[in-house]
C-alpha atoms as a PDB file:
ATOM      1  CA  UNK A   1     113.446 132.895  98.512  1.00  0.00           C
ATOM      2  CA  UNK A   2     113.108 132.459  94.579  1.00  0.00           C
ATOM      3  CA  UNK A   3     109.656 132.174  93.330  1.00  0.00           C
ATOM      4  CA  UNK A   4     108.108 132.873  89.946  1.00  0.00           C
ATOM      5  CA  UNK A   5     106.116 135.734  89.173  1.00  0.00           C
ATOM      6  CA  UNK A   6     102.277 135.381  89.661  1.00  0.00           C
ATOM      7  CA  UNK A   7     100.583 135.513  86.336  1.00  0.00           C
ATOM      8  CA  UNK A   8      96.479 135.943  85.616  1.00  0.00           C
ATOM      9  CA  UNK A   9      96.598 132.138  84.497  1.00  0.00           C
ATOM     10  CA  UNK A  10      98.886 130.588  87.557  1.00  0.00           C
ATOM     11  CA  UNK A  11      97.351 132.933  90.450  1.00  0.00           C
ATOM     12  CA  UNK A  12      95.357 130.315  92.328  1.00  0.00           C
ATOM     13  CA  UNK A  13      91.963 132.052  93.083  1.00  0.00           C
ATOM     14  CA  UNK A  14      89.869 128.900  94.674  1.00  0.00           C
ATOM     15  CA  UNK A  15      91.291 128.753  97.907  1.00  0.00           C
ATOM     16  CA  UNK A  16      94.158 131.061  97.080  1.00  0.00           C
ATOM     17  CA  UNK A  17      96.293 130.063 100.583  1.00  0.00           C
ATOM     18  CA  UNK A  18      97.117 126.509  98.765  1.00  0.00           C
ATOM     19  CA  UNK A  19      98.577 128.460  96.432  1.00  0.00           C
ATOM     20  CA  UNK A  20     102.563 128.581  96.439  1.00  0.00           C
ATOM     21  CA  UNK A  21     105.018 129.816  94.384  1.00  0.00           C
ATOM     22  CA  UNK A  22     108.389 129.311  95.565  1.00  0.00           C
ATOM     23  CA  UNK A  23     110.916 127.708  93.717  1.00  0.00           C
ATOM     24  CA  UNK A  24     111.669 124.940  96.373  1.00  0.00           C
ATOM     25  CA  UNK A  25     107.824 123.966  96.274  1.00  0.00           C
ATOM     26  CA  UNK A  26     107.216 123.404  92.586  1.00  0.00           C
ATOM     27  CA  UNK A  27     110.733 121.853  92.420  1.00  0.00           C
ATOM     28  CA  UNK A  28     110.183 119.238  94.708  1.00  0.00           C
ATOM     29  CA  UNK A  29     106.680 118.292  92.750  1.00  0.00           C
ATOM     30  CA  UNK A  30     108.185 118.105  89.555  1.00  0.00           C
ATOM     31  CA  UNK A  31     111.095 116.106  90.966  1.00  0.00           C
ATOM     32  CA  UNK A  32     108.696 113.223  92.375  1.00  0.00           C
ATOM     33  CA  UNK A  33     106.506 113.089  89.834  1.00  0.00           C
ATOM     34  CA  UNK A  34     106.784 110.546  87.509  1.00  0.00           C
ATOM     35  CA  UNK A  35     104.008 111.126  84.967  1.00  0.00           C
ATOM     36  CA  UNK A  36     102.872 114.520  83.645  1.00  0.00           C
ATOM     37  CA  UNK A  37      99.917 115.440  81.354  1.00  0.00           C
ATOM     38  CA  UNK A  38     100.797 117.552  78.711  1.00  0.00           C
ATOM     39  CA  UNK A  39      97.775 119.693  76.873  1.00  0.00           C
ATOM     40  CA  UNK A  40      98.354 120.942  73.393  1.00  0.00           C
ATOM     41  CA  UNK A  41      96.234 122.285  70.249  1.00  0.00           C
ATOM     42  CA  UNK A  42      96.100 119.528  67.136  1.00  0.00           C
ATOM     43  CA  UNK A  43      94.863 120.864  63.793  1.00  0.00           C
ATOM     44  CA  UNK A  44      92.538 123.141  66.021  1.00  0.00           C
ATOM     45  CA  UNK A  45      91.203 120.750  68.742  1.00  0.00           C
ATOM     46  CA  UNK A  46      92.331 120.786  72.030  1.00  0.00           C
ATOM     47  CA  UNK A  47      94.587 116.949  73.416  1.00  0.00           C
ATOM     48  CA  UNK A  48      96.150 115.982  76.373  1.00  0.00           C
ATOM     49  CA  UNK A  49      98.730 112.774  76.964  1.00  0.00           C
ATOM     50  CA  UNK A  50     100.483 111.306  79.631  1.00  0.00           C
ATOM     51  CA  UNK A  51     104.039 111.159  79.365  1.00  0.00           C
ATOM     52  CA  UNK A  52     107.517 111.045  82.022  1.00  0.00           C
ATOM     53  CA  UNK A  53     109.599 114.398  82.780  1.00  0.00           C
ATOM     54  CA  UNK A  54     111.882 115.397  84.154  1.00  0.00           C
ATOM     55  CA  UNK A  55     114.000 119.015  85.536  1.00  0.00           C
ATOM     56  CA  UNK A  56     117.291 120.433  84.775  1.00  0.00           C
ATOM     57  CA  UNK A  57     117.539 123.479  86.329  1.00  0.00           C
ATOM     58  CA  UNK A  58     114.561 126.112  85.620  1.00  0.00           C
ATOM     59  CA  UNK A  59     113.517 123.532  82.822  1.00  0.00           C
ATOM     60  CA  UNK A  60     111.109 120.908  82.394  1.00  0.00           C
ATOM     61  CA  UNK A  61     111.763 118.522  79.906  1.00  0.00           C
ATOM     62  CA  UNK A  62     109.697 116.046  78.122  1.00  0.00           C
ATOM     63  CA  UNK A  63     110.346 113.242  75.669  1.00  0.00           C
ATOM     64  CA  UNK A  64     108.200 110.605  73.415  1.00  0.00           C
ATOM     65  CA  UNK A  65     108.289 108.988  69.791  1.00  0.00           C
ATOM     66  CA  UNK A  66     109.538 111.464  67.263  1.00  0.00           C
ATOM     67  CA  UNK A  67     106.196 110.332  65.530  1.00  0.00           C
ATOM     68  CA  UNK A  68     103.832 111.300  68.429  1.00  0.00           C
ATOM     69  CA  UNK A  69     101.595 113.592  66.957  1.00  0.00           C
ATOM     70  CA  UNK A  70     100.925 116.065  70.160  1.00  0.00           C
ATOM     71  CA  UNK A  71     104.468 116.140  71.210  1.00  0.00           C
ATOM     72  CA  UNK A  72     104.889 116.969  67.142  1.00  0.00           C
ATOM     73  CA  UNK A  73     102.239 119.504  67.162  1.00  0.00           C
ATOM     74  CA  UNK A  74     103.670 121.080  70.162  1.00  0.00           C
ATOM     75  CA  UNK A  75     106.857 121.724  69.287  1.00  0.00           C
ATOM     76  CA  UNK A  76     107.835 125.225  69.387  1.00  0.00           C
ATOM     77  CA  UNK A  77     104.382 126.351  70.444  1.00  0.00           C
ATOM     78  CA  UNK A  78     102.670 126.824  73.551  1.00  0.00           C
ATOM     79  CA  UNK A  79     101.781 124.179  75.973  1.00  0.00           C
ATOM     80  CA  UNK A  80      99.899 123.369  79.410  1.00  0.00           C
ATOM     81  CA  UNK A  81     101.545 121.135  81.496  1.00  0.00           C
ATOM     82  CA  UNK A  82     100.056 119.332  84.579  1.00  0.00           C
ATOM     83  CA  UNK A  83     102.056 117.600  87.686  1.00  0.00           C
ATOM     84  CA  UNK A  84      99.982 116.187  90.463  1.00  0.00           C
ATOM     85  CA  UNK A  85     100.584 113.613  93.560  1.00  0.00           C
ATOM     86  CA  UNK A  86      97.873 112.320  95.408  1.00  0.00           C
ATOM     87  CA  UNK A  87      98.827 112.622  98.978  1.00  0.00           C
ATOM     88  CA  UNK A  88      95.089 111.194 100.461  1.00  0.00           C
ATOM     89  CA  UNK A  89      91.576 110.878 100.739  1.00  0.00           C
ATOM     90  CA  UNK A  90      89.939 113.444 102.872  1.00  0.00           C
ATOM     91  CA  UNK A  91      87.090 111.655 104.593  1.00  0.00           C
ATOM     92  CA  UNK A  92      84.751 114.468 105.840  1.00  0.00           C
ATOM     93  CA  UNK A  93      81.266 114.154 107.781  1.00  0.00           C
ATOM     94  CA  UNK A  94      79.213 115.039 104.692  1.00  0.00           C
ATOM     95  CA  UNK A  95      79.665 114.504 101.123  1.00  0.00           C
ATOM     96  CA  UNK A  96      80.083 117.854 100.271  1.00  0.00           C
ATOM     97  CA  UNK A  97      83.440 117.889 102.534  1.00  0.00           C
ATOM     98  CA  UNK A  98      85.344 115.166 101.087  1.00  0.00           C
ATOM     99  CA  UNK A  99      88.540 115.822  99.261  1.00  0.00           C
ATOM    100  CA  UNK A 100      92.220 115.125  98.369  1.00  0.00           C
ATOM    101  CA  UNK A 101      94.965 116.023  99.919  1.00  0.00           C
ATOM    102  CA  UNK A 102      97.554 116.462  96.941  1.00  0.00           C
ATOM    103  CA  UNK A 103     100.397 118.382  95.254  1.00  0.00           C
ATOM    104  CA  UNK A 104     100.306 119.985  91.961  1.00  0.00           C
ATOM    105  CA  UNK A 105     101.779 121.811  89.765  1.00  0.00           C
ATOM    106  CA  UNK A 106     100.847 123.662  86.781  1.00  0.00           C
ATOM    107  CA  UNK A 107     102.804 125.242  83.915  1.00  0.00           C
ATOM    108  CA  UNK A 108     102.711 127.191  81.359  1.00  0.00           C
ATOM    109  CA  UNK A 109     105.169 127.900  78.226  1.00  0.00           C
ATOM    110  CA  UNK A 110     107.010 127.224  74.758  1.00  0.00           C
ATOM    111  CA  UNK A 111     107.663 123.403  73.900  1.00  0.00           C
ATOM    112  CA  UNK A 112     111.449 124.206  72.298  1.00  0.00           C
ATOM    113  CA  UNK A 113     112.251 121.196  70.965  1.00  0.00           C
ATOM    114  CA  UNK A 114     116.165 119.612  71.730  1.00  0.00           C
ATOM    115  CA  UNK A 115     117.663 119.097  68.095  1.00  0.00           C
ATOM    116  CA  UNK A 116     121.356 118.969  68.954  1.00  0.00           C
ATOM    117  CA  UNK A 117     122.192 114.899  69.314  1.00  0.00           C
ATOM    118  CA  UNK A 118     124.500 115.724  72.293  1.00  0.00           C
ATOM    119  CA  UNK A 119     122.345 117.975  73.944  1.00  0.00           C
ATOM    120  CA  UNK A 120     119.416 115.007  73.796  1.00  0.00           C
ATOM    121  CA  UNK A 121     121.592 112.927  75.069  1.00  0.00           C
ATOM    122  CA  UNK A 122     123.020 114.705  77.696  1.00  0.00           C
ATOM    123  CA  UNK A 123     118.960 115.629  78.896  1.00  0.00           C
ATOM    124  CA  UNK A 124     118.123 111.601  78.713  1.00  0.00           C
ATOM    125  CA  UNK A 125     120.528 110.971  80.682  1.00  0.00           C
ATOM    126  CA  UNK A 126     119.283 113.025  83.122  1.00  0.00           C
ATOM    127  CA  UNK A 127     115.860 111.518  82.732  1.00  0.00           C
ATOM    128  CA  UNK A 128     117.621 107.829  83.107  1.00  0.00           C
ATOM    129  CA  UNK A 129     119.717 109.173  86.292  1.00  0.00           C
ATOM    130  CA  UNK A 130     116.161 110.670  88.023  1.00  0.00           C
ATOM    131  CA  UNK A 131     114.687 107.199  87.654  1.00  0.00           C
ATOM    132  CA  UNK A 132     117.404 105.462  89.018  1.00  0.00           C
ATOM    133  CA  UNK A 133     120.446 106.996  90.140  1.00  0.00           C
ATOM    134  CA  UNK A 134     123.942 104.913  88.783  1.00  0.00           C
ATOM    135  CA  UNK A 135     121.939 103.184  85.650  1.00  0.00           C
ATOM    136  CA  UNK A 136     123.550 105.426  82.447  1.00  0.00           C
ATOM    137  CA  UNK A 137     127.161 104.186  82.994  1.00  0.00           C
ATOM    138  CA  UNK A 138     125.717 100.683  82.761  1.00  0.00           C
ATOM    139  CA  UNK A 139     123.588 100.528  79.482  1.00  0.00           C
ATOM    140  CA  UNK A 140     125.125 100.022  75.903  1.00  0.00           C
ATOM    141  CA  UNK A 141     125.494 103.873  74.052  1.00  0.00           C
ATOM    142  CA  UNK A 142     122.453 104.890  72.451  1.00  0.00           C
ATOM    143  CA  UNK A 143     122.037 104.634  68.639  1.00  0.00           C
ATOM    144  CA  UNK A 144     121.885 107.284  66.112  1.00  0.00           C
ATOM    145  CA  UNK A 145     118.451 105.982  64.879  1.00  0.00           C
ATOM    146  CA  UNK A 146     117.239 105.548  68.869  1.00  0.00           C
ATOM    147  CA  UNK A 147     118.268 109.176  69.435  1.00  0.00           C
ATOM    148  CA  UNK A 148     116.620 110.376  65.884  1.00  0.00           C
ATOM    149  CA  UNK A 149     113.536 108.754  66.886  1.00  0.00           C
ATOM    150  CA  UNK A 150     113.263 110.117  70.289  1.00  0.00           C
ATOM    151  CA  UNK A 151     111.876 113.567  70.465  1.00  0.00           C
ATOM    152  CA  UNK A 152     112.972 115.973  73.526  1.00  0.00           C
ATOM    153  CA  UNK A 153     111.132 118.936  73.857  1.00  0.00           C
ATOM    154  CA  UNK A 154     112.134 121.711  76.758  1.00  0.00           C
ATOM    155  CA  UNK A 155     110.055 125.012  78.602  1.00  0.00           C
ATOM    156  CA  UNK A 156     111.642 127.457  80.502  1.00  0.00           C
ATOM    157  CA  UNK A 157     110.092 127.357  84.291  1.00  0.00           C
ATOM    158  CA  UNK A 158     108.843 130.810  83.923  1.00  0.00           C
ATOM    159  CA  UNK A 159     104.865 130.881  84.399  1.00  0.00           C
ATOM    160  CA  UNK A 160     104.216 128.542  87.116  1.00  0.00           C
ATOM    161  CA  UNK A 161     102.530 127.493  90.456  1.00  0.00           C
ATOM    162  CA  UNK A 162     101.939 125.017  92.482  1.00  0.00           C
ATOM    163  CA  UNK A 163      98.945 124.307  94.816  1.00  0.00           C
ATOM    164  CA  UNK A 164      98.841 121.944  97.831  1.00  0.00           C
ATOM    165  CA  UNK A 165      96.060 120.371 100.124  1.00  0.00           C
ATOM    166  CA  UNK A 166      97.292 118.849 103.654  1.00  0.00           C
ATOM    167  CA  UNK A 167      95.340 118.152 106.610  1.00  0.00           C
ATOM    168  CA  UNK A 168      92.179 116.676 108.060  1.00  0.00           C
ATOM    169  CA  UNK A 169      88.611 117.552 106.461  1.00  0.00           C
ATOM    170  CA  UNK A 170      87.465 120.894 106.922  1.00  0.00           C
ATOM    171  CA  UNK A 171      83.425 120.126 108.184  1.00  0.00           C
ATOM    172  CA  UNK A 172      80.351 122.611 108.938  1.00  0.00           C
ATOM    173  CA  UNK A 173      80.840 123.474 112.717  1.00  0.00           C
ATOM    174  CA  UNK A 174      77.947 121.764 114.019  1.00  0.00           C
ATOM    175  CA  UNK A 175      79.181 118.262 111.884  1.00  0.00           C
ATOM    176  CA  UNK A 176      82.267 117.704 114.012  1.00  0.00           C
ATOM    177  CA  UNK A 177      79.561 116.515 117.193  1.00  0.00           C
ATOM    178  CA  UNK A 178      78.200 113.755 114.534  1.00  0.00           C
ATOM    179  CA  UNK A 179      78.900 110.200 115.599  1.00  0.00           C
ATOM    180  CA  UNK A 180      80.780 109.675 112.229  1.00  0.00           C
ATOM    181  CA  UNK A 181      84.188 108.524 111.725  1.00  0.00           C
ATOM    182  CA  UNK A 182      86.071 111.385 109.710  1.00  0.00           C
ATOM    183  CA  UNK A 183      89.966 111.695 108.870  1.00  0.00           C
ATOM    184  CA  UNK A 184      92.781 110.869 106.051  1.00  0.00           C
ATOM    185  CA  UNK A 185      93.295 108.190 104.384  1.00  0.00           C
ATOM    186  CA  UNK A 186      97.033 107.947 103.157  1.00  0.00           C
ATOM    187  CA  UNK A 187      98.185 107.328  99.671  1.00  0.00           C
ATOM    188  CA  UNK A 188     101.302 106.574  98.778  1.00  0.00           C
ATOM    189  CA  UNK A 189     102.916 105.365  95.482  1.00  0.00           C
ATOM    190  CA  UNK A 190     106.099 102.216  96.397  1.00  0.00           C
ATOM    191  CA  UNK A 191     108.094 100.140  94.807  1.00  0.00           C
ATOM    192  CA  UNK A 192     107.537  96.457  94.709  1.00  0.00           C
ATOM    193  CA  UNK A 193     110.234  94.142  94.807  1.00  0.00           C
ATOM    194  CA  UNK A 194     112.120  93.995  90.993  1.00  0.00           C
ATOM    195  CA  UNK A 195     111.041  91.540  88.730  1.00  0.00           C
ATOM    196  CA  UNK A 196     113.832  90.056  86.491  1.00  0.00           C
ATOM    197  CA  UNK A 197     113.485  89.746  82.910  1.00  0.00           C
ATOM    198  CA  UNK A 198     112.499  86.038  82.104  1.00  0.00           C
ATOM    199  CA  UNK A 199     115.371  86.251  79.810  1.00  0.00           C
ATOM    200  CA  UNK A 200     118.148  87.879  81.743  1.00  0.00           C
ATOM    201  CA  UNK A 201     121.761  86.257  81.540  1.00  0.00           C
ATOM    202  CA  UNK A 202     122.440  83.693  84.400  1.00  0.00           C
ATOM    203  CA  UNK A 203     124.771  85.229  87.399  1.00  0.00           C
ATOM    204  CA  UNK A 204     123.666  88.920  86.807  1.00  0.00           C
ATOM    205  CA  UNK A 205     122.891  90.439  90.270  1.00  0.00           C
ATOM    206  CA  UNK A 206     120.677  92.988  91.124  1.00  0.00           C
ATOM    207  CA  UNK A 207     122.610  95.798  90.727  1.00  0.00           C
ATOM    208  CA  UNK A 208     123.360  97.726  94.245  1.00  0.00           C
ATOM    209  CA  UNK A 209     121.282 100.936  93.047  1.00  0.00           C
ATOM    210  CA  UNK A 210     118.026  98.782  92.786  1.00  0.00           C
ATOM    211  CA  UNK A 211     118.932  97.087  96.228  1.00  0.00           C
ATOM    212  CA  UNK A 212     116.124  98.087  99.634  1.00  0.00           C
ATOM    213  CA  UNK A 213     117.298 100.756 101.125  1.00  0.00           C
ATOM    214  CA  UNK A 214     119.213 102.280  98.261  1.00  0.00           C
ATOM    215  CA  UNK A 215     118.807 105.896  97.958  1.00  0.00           C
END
């Protein structure tokens, strides 16, 4: 099985068995995740924003305004990048015991940013076609001046790992004979019905992609 090398900063130490490494693992956490938070250095002080990604590959891409100034003042230097889904609240028998169940990711590497047009282009519509699968054919080419003001930056999956919490609360021994009402609650993230634009053209359907029980 492919996994990445272990590295002093992605070797999970706290509860090392959460810890995973495997390509298939971090793949599928990255692919659905919506939202990352990506940490840079700005004129010296440390900043982190939210922003979409998406993978290609062994790469993790990331995009914003060409005039963000993190995204700017990352570009072609290092970055920390953090990926997690909440899976659940871990209801325990004492305070201390509570907890998350979850999947993260974390990742370390260059921000190389994508400066061939094409190349962009070819990346966003990868980012379009992991949001919803059938929508790039559909929308009008983008612009020069869109693509000019959209900045793409890549890293290489290199230094990576993923940790994972799953299960029921993990209680002191003598807790579990307390008459007190311990488990998991779920979390889950849905889609709601889709809301049309107020000013959508009359006789334009919902297109078949955006449909329940489209994949």
């Amino acid at each position: 099985m492919d996994a990445f090398k272990e590295t002093k900063r992605t070797r999970v130490v706290r509860a090392a068995k959460r810890g995973h490494y495997d390509h298939k693992t971090v793949y599928a956490i990255l692919d659905e995740a919506l939202i990352c938070h990506v940490g840079a250095v700005i004129e010296d002080k440390s900043a982190v924003i939210p922003t979409a990604h998406w993978r290609q590959d062994n790469r993790l891409y990331i995009h914003g305004s060409s005039g963000n100034r993190l995204l700017r003042a990352a570009a072609g230097r290092e970055v920390c990048i953090a990926v997690t889904l909440m899976d659940g609240l871990v209801m325990a028998r004492s305070g201390f015991h509570h907890s998350v169940n979850y999947r993260s990711v974390i990742v370390y590497g260059i921000a190389e940013p994508v400066d061939d047009a094409a190349e962009k282009l070819d990346a966003l519509e990868v980012f379009m076609e992991k949001i919803a699968p059938g929508r790039w054919p559909e929308l009008r080419p983008a612009t020069k001046k869109e693509i000019d003001s959209t900045l793409v930056l890549v890293v290489d999956l290199k230094e990576v790992s993923a940790k994972v919490r799953s299960g029921p609360p993990i209680d002191d021994e003598p807790d579990y004979a307390l008459p007190i009402w311990a488990g998991v609650i779920p979390l889950r993230v849905t889609t709601g019905a889709p809301v049309p634009d107020p000013q959508l053209t009359k006789g334009i359907d919902l297109p078949a992609y955006l449909r329940p029980g489209a994949p």
